[in-house]
C-alpha atoms as a PDB file:
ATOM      1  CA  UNK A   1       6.115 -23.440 -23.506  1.00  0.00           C
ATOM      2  CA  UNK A   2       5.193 -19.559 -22.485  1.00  0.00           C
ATOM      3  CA  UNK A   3       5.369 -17.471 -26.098  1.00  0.00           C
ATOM      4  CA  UNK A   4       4.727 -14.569 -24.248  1.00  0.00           C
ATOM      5  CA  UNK A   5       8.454 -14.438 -22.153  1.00  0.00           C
ATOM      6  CA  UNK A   6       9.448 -15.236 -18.693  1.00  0.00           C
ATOM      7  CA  UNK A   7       7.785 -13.992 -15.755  1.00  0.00           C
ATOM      8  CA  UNK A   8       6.288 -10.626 -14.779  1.00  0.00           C
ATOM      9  CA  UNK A   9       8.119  -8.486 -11.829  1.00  0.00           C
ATOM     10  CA  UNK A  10       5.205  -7.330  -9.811  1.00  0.00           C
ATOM     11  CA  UNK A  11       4.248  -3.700  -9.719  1.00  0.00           C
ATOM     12  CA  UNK A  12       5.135  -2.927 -12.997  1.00  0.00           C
ATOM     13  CA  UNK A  13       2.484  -1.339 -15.163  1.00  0.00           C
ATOM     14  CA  UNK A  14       4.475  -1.303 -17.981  1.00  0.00           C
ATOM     15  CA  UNK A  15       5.305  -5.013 -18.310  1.00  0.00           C
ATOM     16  CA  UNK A  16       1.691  -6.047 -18.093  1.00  0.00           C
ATOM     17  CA  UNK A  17       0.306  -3.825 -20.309  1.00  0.00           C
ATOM     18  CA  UNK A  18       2.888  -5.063 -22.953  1.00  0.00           C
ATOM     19  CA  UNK A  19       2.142  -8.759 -21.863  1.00  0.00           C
ATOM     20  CA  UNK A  20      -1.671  -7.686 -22.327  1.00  0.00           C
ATOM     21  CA  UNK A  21      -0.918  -6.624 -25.864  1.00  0.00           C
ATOM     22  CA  UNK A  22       0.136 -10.172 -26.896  1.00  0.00           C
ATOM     23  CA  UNK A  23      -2.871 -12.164 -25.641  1.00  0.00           C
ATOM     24  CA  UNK A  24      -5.509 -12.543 -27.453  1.00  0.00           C
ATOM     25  CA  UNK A  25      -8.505 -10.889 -27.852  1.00  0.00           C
ATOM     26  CA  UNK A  26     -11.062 -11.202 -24.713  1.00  0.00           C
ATOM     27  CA  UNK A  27      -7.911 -12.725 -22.865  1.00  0.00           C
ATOM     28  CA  UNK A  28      -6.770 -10.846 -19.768  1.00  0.00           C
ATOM     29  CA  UNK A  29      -3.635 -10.966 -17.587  1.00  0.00           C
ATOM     30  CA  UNK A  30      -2.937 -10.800 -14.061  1.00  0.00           C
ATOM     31  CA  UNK A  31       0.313 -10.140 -11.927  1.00  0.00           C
ATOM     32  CA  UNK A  32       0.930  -9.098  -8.815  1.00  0.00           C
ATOM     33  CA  UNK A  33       0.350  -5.464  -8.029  1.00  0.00           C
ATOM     34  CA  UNK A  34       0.091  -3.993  -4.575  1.00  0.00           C
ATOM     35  CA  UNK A  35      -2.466  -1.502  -4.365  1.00  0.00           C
ATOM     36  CA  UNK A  36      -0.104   1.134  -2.563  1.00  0.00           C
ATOM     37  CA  UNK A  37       2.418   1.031  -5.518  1.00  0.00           C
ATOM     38  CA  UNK A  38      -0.497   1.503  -7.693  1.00  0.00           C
ATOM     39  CA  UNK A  39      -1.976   4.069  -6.083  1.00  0.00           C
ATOM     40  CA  UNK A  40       1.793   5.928  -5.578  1.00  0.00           C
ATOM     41  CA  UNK A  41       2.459   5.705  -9.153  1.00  0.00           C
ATOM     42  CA  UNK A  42      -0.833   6.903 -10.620  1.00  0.00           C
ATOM     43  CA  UNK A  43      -0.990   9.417  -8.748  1.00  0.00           C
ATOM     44  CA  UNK A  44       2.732  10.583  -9.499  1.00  0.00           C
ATOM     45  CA  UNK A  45       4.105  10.605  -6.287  1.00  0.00           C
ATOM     46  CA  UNK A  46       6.417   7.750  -7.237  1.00  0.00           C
ATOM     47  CA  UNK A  47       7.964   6.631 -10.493  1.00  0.00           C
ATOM     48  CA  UNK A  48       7.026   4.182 -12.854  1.00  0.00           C
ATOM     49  CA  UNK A  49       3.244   5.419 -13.565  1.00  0.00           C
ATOM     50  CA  UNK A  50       1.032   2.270 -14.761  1.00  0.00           C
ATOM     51  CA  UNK A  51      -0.497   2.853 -18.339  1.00  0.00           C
ATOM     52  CA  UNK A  52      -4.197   4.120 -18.088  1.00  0.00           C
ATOM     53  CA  UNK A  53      -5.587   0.744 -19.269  1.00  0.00           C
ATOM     54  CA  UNK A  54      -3.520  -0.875 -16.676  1.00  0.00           C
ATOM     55  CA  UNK A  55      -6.223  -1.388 -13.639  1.00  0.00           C
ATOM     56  CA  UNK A  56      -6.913  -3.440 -10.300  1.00  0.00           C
ATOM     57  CA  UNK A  57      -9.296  -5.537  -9.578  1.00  0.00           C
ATOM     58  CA  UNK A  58     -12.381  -5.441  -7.232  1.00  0.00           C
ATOM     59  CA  UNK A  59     -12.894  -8.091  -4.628  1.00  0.00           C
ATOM     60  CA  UNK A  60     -16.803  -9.557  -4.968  1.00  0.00           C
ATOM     61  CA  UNK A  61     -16.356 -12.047  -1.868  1.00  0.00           C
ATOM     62  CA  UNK A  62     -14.175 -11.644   0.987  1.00  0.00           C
ATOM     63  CA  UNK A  63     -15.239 -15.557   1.486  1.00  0.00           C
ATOM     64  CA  UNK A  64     -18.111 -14.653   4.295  1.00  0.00           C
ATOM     65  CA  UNK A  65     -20.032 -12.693   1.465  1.00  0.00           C
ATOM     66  CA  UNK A  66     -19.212  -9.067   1.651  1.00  0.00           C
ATOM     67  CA  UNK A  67     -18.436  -7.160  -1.660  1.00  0.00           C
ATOM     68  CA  UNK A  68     -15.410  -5.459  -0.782  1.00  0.00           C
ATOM     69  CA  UNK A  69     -15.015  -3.619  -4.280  1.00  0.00           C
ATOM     70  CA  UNK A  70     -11.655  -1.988  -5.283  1.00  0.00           C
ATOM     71  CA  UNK A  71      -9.521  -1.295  -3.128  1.00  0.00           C
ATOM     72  CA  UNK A  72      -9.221   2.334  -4.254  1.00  0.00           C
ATOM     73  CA  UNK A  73     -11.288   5.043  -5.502  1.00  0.00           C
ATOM     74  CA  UNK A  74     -11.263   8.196  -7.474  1.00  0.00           C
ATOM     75  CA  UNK A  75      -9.287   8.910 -10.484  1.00  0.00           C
ATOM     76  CA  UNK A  76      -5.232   9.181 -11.765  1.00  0.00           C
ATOM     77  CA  UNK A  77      -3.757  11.082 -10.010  1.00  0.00           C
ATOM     78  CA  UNK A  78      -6.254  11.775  -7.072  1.00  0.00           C
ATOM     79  CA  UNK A  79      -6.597   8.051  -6.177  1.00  0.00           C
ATOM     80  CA  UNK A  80      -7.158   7.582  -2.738  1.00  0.00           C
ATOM     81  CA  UNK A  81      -7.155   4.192  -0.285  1.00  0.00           C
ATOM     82  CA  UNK A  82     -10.784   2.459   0.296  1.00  0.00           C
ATOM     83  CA  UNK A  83     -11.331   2.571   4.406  1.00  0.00           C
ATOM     84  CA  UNK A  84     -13.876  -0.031   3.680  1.00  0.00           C
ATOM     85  CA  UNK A  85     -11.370  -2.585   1.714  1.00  0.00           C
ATOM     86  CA  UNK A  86      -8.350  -2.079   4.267  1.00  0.00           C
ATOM     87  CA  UNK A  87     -10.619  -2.150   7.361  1.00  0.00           C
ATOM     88  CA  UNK A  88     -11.582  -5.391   6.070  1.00  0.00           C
ATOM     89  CA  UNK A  89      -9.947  -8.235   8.794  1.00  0.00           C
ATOM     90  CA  UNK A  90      -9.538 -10.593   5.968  1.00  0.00           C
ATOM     91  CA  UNK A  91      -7.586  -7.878   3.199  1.00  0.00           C
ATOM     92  CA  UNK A  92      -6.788  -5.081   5.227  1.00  0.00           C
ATOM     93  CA  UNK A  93      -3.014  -4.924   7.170  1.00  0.00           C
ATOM     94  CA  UNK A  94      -1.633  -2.198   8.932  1.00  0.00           C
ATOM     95  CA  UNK A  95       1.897  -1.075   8.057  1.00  0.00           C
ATOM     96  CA  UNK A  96       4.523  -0.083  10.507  1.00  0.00           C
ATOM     97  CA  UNK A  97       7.696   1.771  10.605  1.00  0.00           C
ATOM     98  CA  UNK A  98       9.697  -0.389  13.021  1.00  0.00           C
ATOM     99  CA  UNK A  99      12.752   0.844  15.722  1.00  0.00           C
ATOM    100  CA  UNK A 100      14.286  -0.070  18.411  1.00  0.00           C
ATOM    101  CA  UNK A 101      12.885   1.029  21.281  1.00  0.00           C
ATOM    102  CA  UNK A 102      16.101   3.288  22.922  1.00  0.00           C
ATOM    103  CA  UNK A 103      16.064   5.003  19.476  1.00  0.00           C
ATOM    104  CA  UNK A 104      12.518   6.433  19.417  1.00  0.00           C
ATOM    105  CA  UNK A 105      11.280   6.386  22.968  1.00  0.00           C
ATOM    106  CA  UNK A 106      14.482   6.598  25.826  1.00  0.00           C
ATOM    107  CA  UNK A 107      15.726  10.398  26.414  1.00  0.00           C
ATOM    108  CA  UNK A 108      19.124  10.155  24.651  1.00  0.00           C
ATOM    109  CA  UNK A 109      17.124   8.980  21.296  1.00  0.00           C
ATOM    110  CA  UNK A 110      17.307  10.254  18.023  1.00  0.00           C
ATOM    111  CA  UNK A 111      15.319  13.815  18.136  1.00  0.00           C
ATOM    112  CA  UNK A 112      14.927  13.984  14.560  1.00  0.00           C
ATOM    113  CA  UNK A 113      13.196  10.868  14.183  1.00  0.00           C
ATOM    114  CA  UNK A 114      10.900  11.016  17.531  1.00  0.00           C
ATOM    115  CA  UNK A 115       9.431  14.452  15.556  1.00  0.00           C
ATOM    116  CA  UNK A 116       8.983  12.649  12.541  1.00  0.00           C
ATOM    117  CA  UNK A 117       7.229   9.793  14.231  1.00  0.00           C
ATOM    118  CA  UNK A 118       6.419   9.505  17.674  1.00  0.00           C
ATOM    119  CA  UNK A 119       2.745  10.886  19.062  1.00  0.00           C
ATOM    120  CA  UNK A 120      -0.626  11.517  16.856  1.00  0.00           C
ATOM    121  CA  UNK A 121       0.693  15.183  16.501  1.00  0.00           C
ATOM    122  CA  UNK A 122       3.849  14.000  14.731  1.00  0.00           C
ATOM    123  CA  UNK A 123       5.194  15.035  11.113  1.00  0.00           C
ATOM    124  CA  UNK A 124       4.061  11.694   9.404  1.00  0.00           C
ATOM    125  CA  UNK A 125       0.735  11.495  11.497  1.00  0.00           C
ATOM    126  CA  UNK A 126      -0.408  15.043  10.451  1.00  0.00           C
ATOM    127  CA  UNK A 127       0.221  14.819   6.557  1.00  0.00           C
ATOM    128  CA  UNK A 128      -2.867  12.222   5.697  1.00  0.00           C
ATOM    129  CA  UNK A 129      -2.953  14.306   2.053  1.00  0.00           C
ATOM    130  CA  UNK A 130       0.003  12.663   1.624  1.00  0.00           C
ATOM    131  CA  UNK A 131      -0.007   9.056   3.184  1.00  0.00           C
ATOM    132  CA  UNK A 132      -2.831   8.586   1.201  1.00  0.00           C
ATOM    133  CA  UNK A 133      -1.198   9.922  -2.007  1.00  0.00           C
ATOM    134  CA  UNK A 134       0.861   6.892  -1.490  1.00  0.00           C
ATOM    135  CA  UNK A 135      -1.573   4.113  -1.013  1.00  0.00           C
ATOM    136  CA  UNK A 136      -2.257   4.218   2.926  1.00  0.00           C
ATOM    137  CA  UNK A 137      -4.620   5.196   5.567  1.00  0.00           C
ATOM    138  CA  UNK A 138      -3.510   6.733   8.865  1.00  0.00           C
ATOM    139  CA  UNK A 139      -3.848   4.720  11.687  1.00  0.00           C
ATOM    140  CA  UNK A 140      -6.312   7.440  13.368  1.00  0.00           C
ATOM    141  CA  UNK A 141      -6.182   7.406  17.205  1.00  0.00           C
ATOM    142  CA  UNK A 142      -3.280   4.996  17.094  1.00  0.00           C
ATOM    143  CA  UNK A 143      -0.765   6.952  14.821  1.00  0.00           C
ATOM    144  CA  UNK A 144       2.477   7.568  16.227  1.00  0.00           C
ATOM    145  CA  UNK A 145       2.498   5.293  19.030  1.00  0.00           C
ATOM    146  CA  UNK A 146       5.307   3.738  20.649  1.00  0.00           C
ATOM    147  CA  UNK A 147       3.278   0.792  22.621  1.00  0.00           C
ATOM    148  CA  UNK A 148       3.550  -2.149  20.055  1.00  0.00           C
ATOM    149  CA  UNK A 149       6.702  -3.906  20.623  1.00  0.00           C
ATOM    150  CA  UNK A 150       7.693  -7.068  19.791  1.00  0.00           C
ATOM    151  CA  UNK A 151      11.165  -9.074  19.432  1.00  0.00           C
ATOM    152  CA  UNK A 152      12.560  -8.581  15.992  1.00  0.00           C
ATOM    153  CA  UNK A 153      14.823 -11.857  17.028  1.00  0.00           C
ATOM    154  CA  UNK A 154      11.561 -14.209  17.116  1.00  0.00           C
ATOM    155  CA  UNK A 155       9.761 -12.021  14.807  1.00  0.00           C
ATOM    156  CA  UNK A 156       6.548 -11.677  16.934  1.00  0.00           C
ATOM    157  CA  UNK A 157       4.456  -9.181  18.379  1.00  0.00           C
END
Protein backbone atom coordinates (compact mmCIF):
# COMPACT_ATOMS: atom_id res chain seq x y z
CA UNK A 1 0.00 0.00 0.00
CA UNK A 2 1.67 3.66 -0.87
CA UNK A 3 1.16 5.89 2.62
CA UNK A 4 2.56 8.59 0.89
CA UNK A 5 -0.66 9.19 -1.86
CA UNK A 6 -1.11 8.41 -5.43
CA UNK A 7 1.23 9.28 -8.03
CA UNK A 8 3.37 12.35 -8.74
CA UNK A 9 2.45 14.62 -12.00
CA UNK A 10 5.83 15.26 -13.46
CA UNK A 11 7.33 18.70 -13.41
CA UNK A 12 5.99 19.72 -10.36
CA UNK A 13 8.41 20.98 -7.76
CA UNK A 14 5.97 21.42 -5.36
CA UNK A 15 4.54 17.89 -5.15
CA UNK A 16 7.93 16.33 -4.68
CA UNK A 17 9.21 18.40 -2.27
CA UNK A 18 6.03 17.66 -0.14
CA UNK A 19 6.39 13.86 -1.03
CA UNK A 20 10.18 14.37 0.12
CA UNK A 21 8.96 15.67 3.44
CA UNK A 22 7.21 12.36 4.30
CA UNK A 23 10.06 9.90 3.65
CA UNK A 24 12.24 9.20 5.92
CA UNK A 25 15.33 10.41 6.85
CA UNK A 26 18.33 9.60 4.24
CA UNK A 27 15.37 8.49 1.86
CA UNK A 28 15.12 10.40 -1.42
CA UNK A 29 12.45 10.66 -4.14
CA UNK A 30 12.44 10.79 -7.74
CA UNK A 31 9.77 11.84 -10.44
CA UNK A 32 9.89 12.84 -13.63
CA UNK A 33 11.15 16.32 -14.33
CA UNK A 34 12.25 17.60 -17.69
CA UNK A 35 15.16 19.68 -17.45
CA UNK A 36 13.59 22.56 -19.68
CA UNK A 37 10.59 22.94 -17.25
CA UNK A 38 13.10 23.06 -14.58
CA UNK A 39 15.22 25.32 -15.91
CA UNK A 40 11.93 27.69 -17.13
CA UNK A 41 10.60 27.71 -13.73
CA UNK A 42 13.71 28.46 -11.69
CA UNK A 43 14.59 30.85 -13.53
CA UNK A 44 11.01 32.58 -13.50
CA UNK A 45 10.27 32.69 -16.91
CA UNK A 46 7.41 30.24 -16.37
CA UNK A 47 5.15 29.49 -13.45
CA UNK A 48 5.26 27.02 -10.93
CA UNK A 49 8.99 27.71 -9.54
CA UNK A 50 10.44 24.32 -7.92
CA UNK A 51 11.37 24.81 -4.13
CA UNK A 52 15.20 25.50 -3.70
CA UNK A 53 15.82 22.01 -2.25
CA UNK A 54 14.04 20.61 -5.16
CA UNK A 55 17.14 19.59 -7.64
CA UNK A 56 18.10 17.33 -10.77
CA UNK A 57 20.23 14.88 -11.02
CA UNK A 58 23.67 14.43 -12.75
CA UNK A 59 24.23 11.63 -15.19
CA UNK A 60 27.75 9.62 -14.11
CA UNK A 61 27.50 7.11 -17.21
CA UNK A 62 25.96 7.72 -20.43
CA UNK A 63 26.49 3.67 -20.68
CA UNK A 64 29.93 4.03 -22.92
CA UNK A 65 31.58 5.80 -19.80
CA UNK A 66 31.37 9.49 -20.17
CA UNK A 67 30.30 11.62 -17.08
CA UNK A 68 27.78 13.72 -18.53
CA UNK A 69 27.04 15.73 -15.18
CA UNK A 70 23.84 17.87 -14.84
CA UNK A 71 22.27 18.79 -17.36
CA UNK A 72 22.32 22.46 -16.35
CA UNK A 73 24.52 24.88 -14.76
CA UNK A 74 24.61 28.08 -12.86
CA UNK A 75 22.26 29.19 -10.28
CA UNK A 76 18.13 30.11 -9.78
CA UNK A 77 17.30 32.14 -11.80
CA UNK A 78 20.37 32.34 -14.23
CA UNK A 79 20.29 28.58 -15.00
CA UNK A 80 21.39 27.90 -18.27
CA UNK A 81 21.32 24.45 -20.65
CA UNK A 82 24.69 22.18 -20.53
CA UNK A 83 25.98 22.05 -24.47
CA UNK A 84 27.93 19.13 -23.25
CA UNK A 85 24.75 17.06 -21.76
CA UNK A 86 22.35 17.90 -24.83
CA UNK A 87 25.11 17.38 -27.45
CA UNK A 88 25.32 14.08 -25.97
CA UNK A 89 23.79 11.41 -28.92
CA UNK A 90 22.52 9.25 -26.19
CA UNK A 91 20.53 12.33 -23.86
CA UNK A 92 20.55 15.13 -26.03
CA UNK A 93 17.26 15.77 -28.64
CA UNK A 94 16.66 18.60 -30.66
CA UNK A 95 13.24 20.26 -30.47
CA UNK A 96 11.28 21.54 -33.37
CA UNK A 97 8.50 23.84 -34.08
CA UNK A 98 6.67 21.90 -36.80
CA UNK A 99 4.38 23.47 -40.03
CA UNK A 100 3.24 22.69 -42.95
CA UNK A 101 5.29 23.46 -45.52
CA UNK A 102 2.81 26.10 -47.75
CA UNK A 103 2.48 27.92 -44.38
CA UNK A 104 6.13 28.82 -43.68
CA UNK A 105 7.97 28.45 -46.94
CA UNK A 106 5.41 29.02 -50.34
CA UNK A 107 4.89 32.94 -51.19
CA UNK A 108 1.23 33.27 -50.09
CA UNK A 109 2.38 31.94 -46.41
CA UNK A 110 1.81 33.35 -43.24
CA UNK A 111 4.30 36.57 -43.02
CA UNK A 112 4.06 36.82 -39.43
CA UNK A 113 5.19 33.50 -38.71
CA UNK A 114 8.06 33.18 -41.57
CA UNK A 115 9.65 36.43 -39.40
CA UNK A 116 9.26 34.70 -36.33
CA UNK A 117 10.84 31.55 -37.64
CA UNK A 118 12.21 31.02 -40.87
CA UNK A 119 16.24 31.79 -41.56
CA UNK A 120 19.21 32.00 -38.78
CA UNK A 121 18.42 35.83 -38.71
CA UNK A 122 14.85 35.19 -37.55
CA UNK A 123 13.05 36.55 -34.25
CA UNK A 124 13.33 33.15 -32.33
CA UNK A 125 16.91 32.38 -33.77
CA UNK A 126 18.37 35.76 -32.56
CA UNK A 127 17.02 35.78 -28.85
CA UNK A 128 19.46 32.79 -27.41
CA UNK A 129 19.20 34.98 -23.83
CA UNK A 130 16.00 33.81 -23.94
CA UNK A 131 15.75 30.18 -25.43
CA UNK A 132 18.06 29.38 -22.96
CA UNK A 133 16.09 31.06 -20.12
CA UNK A 134 13.72 28.35 -20.98
CA UNK A 135 15.75 25.23 -20.97
CA UNK A 136 17.15 25.08 -24.71
CA UNK A 137 20.07 25.59 -26.88
CA UNK A 138 19.83 27.15 -30.34
CA UNK A 139 20.36 25.00 -33.03
CA UNK A 140 23.48 27.26 -34.25
CA UNK A 141 24.04 27.10 -38.05
CA UNK A 142 20.84 25.15 -38.45
CA UNK A 143 18.28 27.54 -36.71
CA UNK A 144 15.48 28.58 -38.69
CA UNK A 145 15.62 26.22 -41.43
CA UNK A 146 12.95 25.04 -43.52
CA UNK A 147 14.83 21.75 -45.05
CA UNK A 148 13.65 18.98 -42.55
CA UNK A 149 10.42 17.69 -43.68
CA UNK A 150 8.83 14.75 -43.01
CA UNK A 151 5.09 13.29 -43.28
CA UNK A 152 3.18 14.12 -40.16
CA UNK A 153 0.67 11.17 -41.57
CA UNK A 154 3.50 8.36 -41.02
CA UNK A 155 5.16 10.35 -38.44
CA UNK A 156 8.72 10.13 -39.94
CA UNK A 157 11.39 12.23 -41.00
Amino acid sequence: MNTLGGRLEENDGTALKTRGDLVPAGSEVIVGFSAASFTAKSNLVATGQPPATVLLGSISDNGSGVNLGAPVSGAAPNLVPSATFYGDATFGRNVYNVFDTAVITSLFGNDDLKSLFVGSTSSICSATSTIQAFGFLSLGANCGSTTTKGSLIVGQF
